[in-house]
C-alpha atoms as a PDB file:
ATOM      1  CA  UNK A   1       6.435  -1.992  -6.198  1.00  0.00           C
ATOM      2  CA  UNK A   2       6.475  -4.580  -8.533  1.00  0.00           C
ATOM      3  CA  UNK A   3       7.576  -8.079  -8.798  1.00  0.00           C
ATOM      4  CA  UNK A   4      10.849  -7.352 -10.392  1.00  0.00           C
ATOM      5  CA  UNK A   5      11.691  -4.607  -7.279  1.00  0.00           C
ATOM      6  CA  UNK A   6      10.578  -7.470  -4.653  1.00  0.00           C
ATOM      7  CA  UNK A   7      13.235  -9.973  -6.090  1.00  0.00           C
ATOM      8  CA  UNK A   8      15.714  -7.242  -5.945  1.00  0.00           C
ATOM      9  CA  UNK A   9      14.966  -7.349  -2.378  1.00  0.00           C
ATOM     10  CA  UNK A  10      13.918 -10.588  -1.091  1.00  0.00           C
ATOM     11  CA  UNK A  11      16.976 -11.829  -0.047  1.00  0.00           C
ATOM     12  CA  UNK A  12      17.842  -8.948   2.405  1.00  0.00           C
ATOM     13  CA  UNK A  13      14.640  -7.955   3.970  1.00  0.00           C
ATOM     14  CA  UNK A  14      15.361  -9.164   7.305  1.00  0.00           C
ATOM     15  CA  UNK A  15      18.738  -8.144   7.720  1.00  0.00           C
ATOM     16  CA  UNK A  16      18.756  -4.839   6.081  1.00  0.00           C
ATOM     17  CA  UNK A  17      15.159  -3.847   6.793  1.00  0.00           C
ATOM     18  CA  UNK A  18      14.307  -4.777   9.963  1.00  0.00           C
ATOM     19  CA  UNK A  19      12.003  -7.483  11.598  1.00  0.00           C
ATOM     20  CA  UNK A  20       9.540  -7.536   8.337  1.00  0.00           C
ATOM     21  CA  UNK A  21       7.354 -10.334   7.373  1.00  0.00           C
ATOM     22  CA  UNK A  22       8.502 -13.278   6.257  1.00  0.00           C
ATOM     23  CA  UNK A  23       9.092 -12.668   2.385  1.00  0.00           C
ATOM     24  CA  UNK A  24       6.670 -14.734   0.711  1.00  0.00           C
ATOM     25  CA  UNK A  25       3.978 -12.618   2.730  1.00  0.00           C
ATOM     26  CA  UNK A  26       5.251 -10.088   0.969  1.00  0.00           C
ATOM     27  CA  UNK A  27       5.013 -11.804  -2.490  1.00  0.00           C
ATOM     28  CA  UNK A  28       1.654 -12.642  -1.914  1.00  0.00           C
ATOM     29  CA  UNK A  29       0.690  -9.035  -0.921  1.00  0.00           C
ATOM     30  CA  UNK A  30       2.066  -7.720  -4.159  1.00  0.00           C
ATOM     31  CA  UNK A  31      -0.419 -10.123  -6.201  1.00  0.00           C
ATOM     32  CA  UNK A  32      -3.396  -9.180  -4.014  1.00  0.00           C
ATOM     33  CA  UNK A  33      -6.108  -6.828  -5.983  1.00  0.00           C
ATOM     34  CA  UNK A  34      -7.017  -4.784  -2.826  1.00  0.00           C
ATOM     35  CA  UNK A  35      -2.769  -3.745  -1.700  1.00  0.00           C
ATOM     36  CA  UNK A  36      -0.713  -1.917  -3.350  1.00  0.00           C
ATOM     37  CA  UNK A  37       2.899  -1.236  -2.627  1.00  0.00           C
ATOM     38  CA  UNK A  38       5.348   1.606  -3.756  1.00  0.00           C
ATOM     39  CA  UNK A  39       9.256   2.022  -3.127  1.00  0.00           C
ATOM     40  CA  UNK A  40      11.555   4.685  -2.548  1.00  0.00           C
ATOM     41  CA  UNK A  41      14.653   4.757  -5.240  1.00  0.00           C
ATOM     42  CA  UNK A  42      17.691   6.080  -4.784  1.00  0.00           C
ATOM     43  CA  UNK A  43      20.237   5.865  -7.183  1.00  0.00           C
ATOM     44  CA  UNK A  44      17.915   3.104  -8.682  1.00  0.00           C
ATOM     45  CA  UNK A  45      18.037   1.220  -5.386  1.00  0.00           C
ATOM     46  CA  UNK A  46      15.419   0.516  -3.146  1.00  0.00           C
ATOM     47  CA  UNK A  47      15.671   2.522   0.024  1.00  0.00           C
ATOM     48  CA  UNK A  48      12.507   2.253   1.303  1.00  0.00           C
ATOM     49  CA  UNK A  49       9.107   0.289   0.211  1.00  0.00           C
ATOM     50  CA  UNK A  50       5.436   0.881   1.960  1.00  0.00           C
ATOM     51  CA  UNK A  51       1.997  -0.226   1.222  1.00  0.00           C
ATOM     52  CA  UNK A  52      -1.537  -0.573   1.782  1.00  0.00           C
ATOM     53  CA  UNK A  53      -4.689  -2.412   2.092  1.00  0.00           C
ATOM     54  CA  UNK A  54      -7.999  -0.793   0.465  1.00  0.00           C
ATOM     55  CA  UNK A  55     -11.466  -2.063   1.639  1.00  0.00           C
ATOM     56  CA  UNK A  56     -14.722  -0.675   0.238  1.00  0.00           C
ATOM     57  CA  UNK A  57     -14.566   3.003   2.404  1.00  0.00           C
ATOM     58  CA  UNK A  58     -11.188   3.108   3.856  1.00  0.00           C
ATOM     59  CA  UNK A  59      -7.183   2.400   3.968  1.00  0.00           C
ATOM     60  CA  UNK A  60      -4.833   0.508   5.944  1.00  0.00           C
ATOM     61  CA  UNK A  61      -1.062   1.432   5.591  1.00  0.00           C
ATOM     62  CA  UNK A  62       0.408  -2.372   6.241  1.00  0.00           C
ATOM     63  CA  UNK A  63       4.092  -1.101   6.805  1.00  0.00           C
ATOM     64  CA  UNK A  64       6.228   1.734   5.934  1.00  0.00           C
ATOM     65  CA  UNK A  65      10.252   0.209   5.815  1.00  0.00           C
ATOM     66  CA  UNK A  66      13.388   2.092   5.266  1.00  0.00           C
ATOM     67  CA  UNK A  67      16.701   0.496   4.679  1.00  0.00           C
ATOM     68  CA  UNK A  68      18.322   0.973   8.167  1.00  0.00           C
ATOM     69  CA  UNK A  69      21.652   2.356   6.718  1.00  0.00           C
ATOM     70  CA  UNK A  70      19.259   4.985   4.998  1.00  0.00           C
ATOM     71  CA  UNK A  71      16.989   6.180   8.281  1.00  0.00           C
ATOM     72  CA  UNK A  72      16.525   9.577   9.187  1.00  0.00           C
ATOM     73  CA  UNK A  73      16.656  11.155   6.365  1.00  0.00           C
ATOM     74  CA  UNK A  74      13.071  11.694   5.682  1.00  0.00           C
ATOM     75  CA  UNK A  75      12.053   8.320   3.243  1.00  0.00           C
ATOM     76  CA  UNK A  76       9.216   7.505   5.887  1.00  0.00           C
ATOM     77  CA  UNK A  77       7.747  10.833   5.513  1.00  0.00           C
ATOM     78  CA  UNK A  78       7.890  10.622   1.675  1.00  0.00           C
ATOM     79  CA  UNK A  79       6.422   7.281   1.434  1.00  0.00           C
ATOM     80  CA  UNK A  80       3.588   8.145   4.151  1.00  0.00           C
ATOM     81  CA  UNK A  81       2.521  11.255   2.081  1.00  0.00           C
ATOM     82  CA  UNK A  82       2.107   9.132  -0.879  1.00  0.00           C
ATOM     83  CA  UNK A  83       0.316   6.748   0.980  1.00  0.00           C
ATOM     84  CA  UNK A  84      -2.283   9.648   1.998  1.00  0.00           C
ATOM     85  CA  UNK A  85      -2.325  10.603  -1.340  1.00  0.00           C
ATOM     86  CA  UNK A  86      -3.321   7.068  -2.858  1.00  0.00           C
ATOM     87  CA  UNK A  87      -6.083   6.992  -0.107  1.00  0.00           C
ATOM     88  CA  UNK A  88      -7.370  10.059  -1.526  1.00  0.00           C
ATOM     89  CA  UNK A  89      -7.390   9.234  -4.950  1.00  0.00           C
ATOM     90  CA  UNK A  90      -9.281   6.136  -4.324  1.00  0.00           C
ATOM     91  CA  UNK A  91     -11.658   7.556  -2.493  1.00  0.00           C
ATOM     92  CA  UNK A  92     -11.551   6.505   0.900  1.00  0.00           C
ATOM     93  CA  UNK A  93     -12.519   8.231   4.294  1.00  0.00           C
ATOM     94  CA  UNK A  94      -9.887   7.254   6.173  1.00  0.00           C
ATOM     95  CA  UNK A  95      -6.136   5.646   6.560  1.00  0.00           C
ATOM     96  CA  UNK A  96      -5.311   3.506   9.796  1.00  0.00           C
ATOM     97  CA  UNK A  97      -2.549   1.906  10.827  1.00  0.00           C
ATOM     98  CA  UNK A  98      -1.201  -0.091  13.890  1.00  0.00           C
ATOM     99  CA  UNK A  99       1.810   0.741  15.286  1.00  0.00           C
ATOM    100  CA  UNK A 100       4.429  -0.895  18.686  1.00  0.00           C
ATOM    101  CA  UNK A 101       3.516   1.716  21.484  1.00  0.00           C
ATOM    102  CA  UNK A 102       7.597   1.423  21.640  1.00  0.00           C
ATOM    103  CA  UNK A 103       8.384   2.846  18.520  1.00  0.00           C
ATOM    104  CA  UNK A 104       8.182   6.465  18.986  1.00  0.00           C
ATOM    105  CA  UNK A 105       9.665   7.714  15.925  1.00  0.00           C
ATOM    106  CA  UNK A 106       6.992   6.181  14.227  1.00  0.00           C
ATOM    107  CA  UNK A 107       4.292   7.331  16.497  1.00  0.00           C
ATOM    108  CA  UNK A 108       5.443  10.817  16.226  1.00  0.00           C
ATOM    109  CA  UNK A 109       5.570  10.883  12.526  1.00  0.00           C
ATOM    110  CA  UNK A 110       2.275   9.688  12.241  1.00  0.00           C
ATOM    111  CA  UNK A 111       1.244  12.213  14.608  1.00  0.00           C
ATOM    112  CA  UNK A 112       2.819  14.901  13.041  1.00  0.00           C
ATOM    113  CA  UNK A 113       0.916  13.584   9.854  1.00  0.00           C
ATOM    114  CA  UNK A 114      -2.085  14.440  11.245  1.00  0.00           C
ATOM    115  CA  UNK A 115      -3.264  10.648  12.478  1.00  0.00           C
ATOM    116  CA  UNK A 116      -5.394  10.382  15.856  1.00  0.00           C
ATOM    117  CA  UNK A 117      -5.074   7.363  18.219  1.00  0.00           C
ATOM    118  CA  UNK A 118      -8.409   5.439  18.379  1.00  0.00           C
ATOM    119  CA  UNK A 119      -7.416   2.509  20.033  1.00  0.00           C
ATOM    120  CA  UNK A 120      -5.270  -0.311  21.784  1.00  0.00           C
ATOM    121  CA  UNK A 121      -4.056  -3.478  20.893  1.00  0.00           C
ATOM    122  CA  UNK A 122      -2.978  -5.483  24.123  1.00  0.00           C
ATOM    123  CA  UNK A 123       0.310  -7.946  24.043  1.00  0.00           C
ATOM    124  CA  UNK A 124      -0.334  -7.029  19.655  1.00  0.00           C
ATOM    125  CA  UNK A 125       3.894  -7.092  19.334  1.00  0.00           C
ATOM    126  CA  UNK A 126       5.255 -11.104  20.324  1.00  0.00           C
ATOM    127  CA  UNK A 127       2.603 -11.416  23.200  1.00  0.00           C
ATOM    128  CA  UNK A 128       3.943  -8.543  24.772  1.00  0.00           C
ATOM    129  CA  UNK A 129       4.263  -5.323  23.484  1.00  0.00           C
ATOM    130  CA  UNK A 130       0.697  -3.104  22.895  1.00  0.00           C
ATOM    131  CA  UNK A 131      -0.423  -2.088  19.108  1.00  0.00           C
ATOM    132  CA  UNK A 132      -1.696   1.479  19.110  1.00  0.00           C
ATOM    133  CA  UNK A 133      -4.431   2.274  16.549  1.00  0.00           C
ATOM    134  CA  UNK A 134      -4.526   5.339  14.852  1.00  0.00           C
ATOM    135  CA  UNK A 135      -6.407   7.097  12.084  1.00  0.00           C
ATOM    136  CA  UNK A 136      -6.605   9.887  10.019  1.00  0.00           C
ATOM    137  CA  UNK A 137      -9.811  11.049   8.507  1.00  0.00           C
ATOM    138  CA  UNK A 138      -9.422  12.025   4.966  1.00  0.00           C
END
């Protein structure tokens, strides 16, 4: 993702992606040395955008977002297996994420991925709703 894809979608990222961050979070992500983001193009639109954070030994996927008129149609799983892949190439042991114990779609993708729950994250979600933390050794 670059700058030039964010501005295409800054405007919209609420209403047509979900509950995101706020989009200067976003921005500032995109300049950080240790995230990088990638998108999903369709028609040379943005469908879909994910990311992650690198420390020294391992990954964190930050989100995974799909435009909600594009969902299930398989853009999570494309942009998860190229996050798995980017962990590889650099070199890292692992990828974790957090995910809402509510969104089961999510959970069961990651799953299916091959990630392990290795923890809890009470009231994580808006003081109410539990994080769960899972990994996947690479």
């Amino acid at each position: 993702m670059t700058l030039v894809d964010f501005e295409e979608i800054k405007d919209i990222l609420v209403l047509e992606f979900d509950e995101f961050w706020k989009p200067s979070i976003l921005e500032s992500e995109l300049k950080s040395e240790n995230s990088k983001y990638i998108v999903a193009k369709e028609n040379n639109v943005i469908v879909g955008f994910a990311g992650l954070w690198f420390s020294p030994v391992d990954a964190e996927i930050t989100n995974i977002v799909t435009k909600k008129s594009e969902r299930k149609r398989g853009i999570a799983s494309l942009l998860l297996d190229r996050l798995i892949r980017m962990a590889k190439e650099e070199n890292r042991d692992n990828i974790s994420l957090e995910v809402n114990e509510n969104n089961i779609a999510a959970v069961c993708l990651y799953e299916k991925a091959g990630f392990e729950v290795v923890g809890i994250r009470k009231k994580y979600y808006n003081g109410k709703d539990n994080a769960i933390i899972m990994t996947k050794y690479l």
